[in-house]
PDB file of N, CA and C in Angstrom:
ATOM      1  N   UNK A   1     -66.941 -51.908-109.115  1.00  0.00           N
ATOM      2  CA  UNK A   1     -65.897 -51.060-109.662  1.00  0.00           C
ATOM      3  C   UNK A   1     -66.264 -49.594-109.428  1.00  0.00           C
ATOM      4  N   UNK A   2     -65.541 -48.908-108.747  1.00  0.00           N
ATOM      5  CA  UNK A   2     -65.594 -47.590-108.708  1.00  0.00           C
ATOM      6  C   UNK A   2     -65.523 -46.465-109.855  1.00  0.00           C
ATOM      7  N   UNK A   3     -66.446 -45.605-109.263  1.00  0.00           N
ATOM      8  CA  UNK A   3     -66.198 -44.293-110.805  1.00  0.00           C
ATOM      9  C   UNK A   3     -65.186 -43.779-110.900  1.00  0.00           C
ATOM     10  N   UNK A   4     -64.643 -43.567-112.113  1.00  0.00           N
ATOM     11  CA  UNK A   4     -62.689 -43.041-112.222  1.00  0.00           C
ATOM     12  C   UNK A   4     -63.330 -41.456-112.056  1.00  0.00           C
ATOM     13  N   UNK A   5     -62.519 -40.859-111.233  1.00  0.00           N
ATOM     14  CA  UNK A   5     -62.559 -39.410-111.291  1.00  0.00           C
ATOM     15  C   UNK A   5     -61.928 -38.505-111.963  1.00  0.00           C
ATOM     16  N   UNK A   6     -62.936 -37.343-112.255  1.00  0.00           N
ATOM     17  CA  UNK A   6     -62.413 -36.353-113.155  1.00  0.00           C
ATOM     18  C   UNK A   6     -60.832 -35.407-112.696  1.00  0.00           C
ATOM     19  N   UNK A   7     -59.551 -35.351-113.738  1.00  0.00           N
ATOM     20  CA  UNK A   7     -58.764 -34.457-112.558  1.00  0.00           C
ATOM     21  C   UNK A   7     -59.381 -33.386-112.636  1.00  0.00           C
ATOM     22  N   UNK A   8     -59.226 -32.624-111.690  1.00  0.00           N
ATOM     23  CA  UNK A   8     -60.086 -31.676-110.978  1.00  0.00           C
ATOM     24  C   UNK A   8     -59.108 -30.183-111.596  1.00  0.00           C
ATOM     25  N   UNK A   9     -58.306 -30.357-111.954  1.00  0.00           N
ATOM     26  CA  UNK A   9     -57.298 -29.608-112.640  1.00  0.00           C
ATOM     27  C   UNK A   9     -57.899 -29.209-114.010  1.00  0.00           C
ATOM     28  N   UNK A  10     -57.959 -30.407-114.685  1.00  0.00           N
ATOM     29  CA  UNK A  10     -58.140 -30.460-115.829  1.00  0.00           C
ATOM     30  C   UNK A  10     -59.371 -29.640-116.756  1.00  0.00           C
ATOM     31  N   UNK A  11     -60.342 -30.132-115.309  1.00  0.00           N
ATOM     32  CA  UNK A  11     -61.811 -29.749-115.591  1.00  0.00           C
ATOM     33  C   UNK A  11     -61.890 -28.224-115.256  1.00  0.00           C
ATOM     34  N   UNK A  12     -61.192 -27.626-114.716  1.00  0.00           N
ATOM     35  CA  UNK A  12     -60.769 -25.478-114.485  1.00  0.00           C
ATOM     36  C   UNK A  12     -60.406 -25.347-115.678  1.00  0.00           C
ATOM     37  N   UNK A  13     -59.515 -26.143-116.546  1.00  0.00           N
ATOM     38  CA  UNK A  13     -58.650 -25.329-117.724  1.00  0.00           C
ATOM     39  C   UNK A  13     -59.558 -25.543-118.861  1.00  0.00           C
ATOM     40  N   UNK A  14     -59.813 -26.906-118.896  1.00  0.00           N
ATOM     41  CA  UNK A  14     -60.670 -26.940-120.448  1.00  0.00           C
ATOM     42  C   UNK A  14     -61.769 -27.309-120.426  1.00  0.00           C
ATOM     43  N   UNK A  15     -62.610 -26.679-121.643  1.00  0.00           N
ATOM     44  CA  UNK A  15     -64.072 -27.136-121.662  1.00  0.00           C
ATOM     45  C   UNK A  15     -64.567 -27.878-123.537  1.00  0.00           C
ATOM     46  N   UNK A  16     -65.231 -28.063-123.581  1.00  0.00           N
ATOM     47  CA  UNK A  16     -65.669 -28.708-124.844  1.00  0.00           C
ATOM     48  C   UNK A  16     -66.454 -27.963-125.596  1.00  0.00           C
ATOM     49  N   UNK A  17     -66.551 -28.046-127.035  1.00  0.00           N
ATOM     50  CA  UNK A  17     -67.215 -27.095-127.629  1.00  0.00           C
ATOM     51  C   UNK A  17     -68.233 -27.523-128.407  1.00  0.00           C
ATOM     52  N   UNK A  18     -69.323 -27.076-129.021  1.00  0.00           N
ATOM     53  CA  UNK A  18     -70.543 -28.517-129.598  1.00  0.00           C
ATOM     54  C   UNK A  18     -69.994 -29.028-130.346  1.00  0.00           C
ATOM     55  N   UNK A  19     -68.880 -28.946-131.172  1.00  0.00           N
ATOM     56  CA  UNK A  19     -68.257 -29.994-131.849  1.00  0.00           C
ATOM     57  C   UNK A  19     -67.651 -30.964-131.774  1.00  0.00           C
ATOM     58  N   UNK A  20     -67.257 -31.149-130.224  1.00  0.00           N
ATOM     59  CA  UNK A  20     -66.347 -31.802-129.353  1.00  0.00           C
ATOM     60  C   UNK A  20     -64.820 -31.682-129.709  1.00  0.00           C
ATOM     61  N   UNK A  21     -64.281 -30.391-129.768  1.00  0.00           N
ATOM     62  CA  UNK A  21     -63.226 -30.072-129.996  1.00  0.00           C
ATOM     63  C   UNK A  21     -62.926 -29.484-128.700  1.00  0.00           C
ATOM     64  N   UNK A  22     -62.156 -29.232-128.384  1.00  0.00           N
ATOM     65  CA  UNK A  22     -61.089 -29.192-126.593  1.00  0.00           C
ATOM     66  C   UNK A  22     -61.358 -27.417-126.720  1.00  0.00           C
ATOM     67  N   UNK A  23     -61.685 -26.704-125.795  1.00  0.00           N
ATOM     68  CA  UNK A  23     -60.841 -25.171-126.054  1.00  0.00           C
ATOM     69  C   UNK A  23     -60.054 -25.112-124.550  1.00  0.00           C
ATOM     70  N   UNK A  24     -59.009 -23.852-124.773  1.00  0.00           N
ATOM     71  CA  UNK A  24     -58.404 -23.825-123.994  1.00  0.00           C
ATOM     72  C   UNK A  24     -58.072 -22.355-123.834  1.00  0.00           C
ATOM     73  N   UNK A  25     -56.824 -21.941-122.828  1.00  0.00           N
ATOM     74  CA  UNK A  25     -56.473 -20.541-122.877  1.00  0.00           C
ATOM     75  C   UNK A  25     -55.319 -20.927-122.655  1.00  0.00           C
ATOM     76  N   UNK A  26     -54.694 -19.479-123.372  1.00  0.00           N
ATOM     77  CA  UNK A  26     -52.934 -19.455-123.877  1.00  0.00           C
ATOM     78  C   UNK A  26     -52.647 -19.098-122.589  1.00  0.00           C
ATOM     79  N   UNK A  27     -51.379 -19.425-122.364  1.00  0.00           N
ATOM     80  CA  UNK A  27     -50.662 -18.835-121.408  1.00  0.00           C
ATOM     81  C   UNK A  27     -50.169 -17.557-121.445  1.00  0.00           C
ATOM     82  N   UNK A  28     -49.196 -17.296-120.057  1.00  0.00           N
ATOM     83  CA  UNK A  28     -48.863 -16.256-120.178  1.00  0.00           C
ATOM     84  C   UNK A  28     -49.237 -14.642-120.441  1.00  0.00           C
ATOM     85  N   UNK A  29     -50.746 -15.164-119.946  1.00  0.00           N
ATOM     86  CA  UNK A  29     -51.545 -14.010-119.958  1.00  0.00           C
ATOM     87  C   UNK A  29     -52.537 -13.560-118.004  1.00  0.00           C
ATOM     88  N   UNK A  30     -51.473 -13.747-117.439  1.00  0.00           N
ATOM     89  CA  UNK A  30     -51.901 -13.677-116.022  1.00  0.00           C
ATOM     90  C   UNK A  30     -51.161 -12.497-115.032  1.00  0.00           C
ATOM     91  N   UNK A  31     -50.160 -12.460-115.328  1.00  0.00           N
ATOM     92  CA  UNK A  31     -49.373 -11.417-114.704  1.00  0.00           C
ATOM     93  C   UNK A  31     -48.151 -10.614-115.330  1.00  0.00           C
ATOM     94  N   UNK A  32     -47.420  -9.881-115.257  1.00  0.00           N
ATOM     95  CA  UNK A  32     -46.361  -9.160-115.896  1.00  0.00           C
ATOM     96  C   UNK A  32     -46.626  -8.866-117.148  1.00  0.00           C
ATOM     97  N   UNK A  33     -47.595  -8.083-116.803  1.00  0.00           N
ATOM     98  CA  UNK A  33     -48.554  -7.791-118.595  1.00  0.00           C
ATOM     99  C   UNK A  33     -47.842  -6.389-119.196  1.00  0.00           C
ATOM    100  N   UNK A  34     -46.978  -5.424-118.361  1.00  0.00           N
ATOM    101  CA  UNK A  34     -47.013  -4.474-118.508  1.00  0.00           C
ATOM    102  C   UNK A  34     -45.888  -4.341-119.428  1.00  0.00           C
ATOM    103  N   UNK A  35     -44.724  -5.389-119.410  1.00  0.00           N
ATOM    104  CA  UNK A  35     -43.561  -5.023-120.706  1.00  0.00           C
ATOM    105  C   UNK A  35     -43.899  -5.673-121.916  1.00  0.00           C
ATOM    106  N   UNK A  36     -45.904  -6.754-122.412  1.00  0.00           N
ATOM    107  CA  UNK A  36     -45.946  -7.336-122.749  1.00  0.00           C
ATOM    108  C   UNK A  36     -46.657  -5.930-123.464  1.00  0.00           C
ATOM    109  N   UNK A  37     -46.656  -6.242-125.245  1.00  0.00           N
ATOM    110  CA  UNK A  37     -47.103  -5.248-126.287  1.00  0.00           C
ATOM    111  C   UNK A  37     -49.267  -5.623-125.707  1.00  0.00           C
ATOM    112  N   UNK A  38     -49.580  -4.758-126.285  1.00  0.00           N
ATOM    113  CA  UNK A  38     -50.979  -4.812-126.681  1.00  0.00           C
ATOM    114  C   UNK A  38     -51.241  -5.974-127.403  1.00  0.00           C
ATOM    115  N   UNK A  39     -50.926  -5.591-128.671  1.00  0.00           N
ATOM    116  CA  UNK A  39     -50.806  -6.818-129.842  1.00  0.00           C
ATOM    117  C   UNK A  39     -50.826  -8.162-129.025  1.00  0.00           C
ATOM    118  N   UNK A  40     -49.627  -8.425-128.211  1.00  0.00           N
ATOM    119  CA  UNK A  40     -49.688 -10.152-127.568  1.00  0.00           C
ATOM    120  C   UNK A  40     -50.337  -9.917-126.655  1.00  0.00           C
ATOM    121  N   UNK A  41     -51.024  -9.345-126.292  1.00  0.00           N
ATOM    122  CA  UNK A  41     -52.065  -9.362-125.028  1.00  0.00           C
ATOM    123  C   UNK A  41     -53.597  -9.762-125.321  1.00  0.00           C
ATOM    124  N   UNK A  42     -53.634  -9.304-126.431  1.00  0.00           N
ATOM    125  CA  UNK A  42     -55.010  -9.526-127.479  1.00  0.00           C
ATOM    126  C   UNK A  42     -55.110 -10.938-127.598  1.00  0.00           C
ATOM    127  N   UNK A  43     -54.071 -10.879-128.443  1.00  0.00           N
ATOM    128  CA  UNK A  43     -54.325 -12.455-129.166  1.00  0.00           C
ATOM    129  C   UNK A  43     -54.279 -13.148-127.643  1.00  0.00           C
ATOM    130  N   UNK A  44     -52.944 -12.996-126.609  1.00  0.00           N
ATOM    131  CA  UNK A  44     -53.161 -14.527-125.267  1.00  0.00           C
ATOM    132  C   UNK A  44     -54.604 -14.165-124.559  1.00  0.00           C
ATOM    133  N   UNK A  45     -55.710 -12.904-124.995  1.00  0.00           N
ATOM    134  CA  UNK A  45     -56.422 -12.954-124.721  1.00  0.00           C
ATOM    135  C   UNK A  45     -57.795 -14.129-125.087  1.00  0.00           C
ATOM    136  N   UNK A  46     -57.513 -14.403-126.157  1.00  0.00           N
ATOM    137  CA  UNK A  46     -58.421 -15.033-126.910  1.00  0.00           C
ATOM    138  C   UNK A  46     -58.123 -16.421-126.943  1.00  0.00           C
ATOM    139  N   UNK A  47     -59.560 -17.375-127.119  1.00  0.00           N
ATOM    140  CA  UNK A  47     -59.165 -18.571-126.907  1.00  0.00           C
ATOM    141  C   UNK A  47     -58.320 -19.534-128.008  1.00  0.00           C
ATOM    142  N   UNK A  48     -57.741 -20.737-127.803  1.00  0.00           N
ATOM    143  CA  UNK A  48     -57.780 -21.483-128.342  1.00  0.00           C
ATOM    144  C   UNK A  48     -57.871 -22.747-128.368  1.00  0.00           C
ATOM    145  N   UNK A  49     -57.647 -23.750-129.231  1.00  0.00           N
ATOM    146  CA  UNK A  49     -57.886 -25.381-129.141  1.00  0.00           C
ATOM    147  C   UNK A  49     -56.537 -26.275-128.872  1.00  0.00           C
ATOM    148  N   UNK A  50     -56.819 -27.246-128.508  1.00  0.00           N
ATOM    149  CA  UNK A  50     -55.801 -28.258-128.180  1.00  0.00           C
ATOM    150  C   UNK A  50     -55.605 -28.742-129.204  1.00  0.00           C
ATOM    151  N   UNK A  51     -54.530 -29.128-129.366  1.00  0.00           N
ATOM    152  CA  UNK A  51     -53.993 -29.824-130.432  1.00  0.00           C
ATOM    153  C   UNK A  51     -54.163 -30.803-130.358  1.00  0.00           C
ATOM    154  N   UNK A  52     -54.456 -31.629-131.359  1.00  0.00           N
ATOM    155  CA  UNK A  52     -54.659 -32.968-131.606  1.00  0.00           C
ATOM    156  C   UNK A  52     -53.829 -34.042-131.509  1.00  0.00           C
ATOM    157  N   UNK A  53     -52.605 -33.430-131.284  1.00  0.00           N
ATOM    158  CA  UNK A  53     -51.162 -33.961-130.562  1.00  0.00           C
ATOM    159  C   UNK A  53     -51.815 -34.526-128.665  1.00  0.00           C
ATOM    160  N   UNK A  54     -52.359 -33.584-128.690  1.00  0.00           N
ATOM    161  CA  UNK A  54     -52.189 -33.711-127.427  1.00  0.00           C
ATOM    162  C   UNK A  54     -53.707 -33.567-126.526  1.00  0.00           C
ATOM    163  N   UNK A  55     -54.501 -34.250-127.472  1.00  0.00           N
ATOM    164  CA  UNK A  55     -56.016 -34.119-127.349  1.00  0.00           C
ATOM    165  C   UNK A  55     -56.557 -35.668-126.942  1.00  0.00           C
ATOM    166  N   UNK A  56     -55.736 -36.287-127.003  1.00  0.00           N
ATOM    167  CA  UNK A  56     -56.132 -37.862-126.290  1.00  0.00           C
ATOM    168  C   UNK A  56     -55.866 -38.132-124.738  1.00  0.00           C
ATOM    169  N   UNK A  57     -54.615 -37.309-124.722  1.00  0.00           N
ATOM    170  CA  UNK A  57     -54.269 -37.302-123.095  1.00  0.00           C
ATOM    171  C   UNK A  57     -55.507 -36.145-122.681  1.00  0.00           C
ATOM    172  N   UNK A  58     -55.485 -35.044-122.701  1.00  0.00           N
ATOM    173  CA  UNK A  58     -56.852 -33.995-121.830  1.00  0.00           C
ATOM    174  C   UNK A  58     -58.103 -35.312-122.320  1.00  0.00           C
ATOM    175  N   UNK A  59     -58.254 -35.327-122.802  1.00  0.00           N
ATOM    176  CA  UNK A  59     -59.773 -36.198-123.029  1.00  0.00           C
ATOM    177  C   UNK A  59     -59.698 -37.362-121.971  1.00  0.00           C
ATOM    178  N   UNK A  60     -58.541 -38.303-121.911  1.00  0.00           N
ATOM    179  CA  UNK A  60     -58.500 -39.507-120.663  1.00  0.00           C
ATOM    180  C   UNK A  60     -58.752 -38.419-119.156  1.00  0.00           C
ATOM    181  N   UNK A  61     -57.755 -37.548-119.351  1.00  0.00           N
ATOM    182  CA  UNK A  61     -58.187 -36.266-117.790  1.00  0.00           C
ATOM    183  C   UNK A  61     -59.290 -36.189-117.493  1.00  0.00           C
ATOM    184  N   UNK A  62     -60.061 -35.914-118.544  1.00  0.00           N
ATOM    185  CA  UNK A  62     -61.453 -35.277-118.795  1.00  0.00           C
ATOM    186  C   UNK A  62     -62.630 -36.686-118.318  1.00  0.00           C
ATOM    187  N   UNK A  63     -61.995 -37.891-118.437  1.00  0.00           N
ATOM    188  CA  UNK A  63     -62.758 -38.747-119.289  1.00  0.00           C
ATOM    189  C   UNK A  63     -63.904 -38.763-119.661  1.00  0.00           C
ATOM    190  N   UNK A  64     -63.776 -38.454-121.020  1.00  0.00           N
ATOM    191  CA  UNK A  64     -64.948 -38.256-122.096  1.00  0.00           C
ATOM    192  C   UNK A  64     -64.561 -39.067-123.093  1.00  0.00           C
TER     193      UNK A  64
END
């Protein structure tokens, strides 16, 4: 049986944290920054976590 591979996608966007909680980065923080306030530039600067909605599917991606 062959090794299932990692998507290769998946593994650029998210990484794991020692708790084994998902982190991620917000969107919409890549281009056309300039009609975007400070304020929302900050925060899509900063990271966040996957939701637990949607933390079983990245984890099969991931498989971990």
């Amino acid at each position: 049986m062959p090794k299932i591979k990692t998507k290769s996608a998946a593994k650029k966007r998210f990484t794991l944290t020692g708790t084994g909680k998902i982190k991620r980065k917000h969107a919409y923080h890549s281009h056309i920054l300039t009609k975007k306030s400070t304020k929302r530039k900050r925060i899509l600067a900063g990271v966040g976590l996957v939701s637990t909605a949607d933390e079983g599917r990245v984890r099969a991606m991931l498989n971990i």
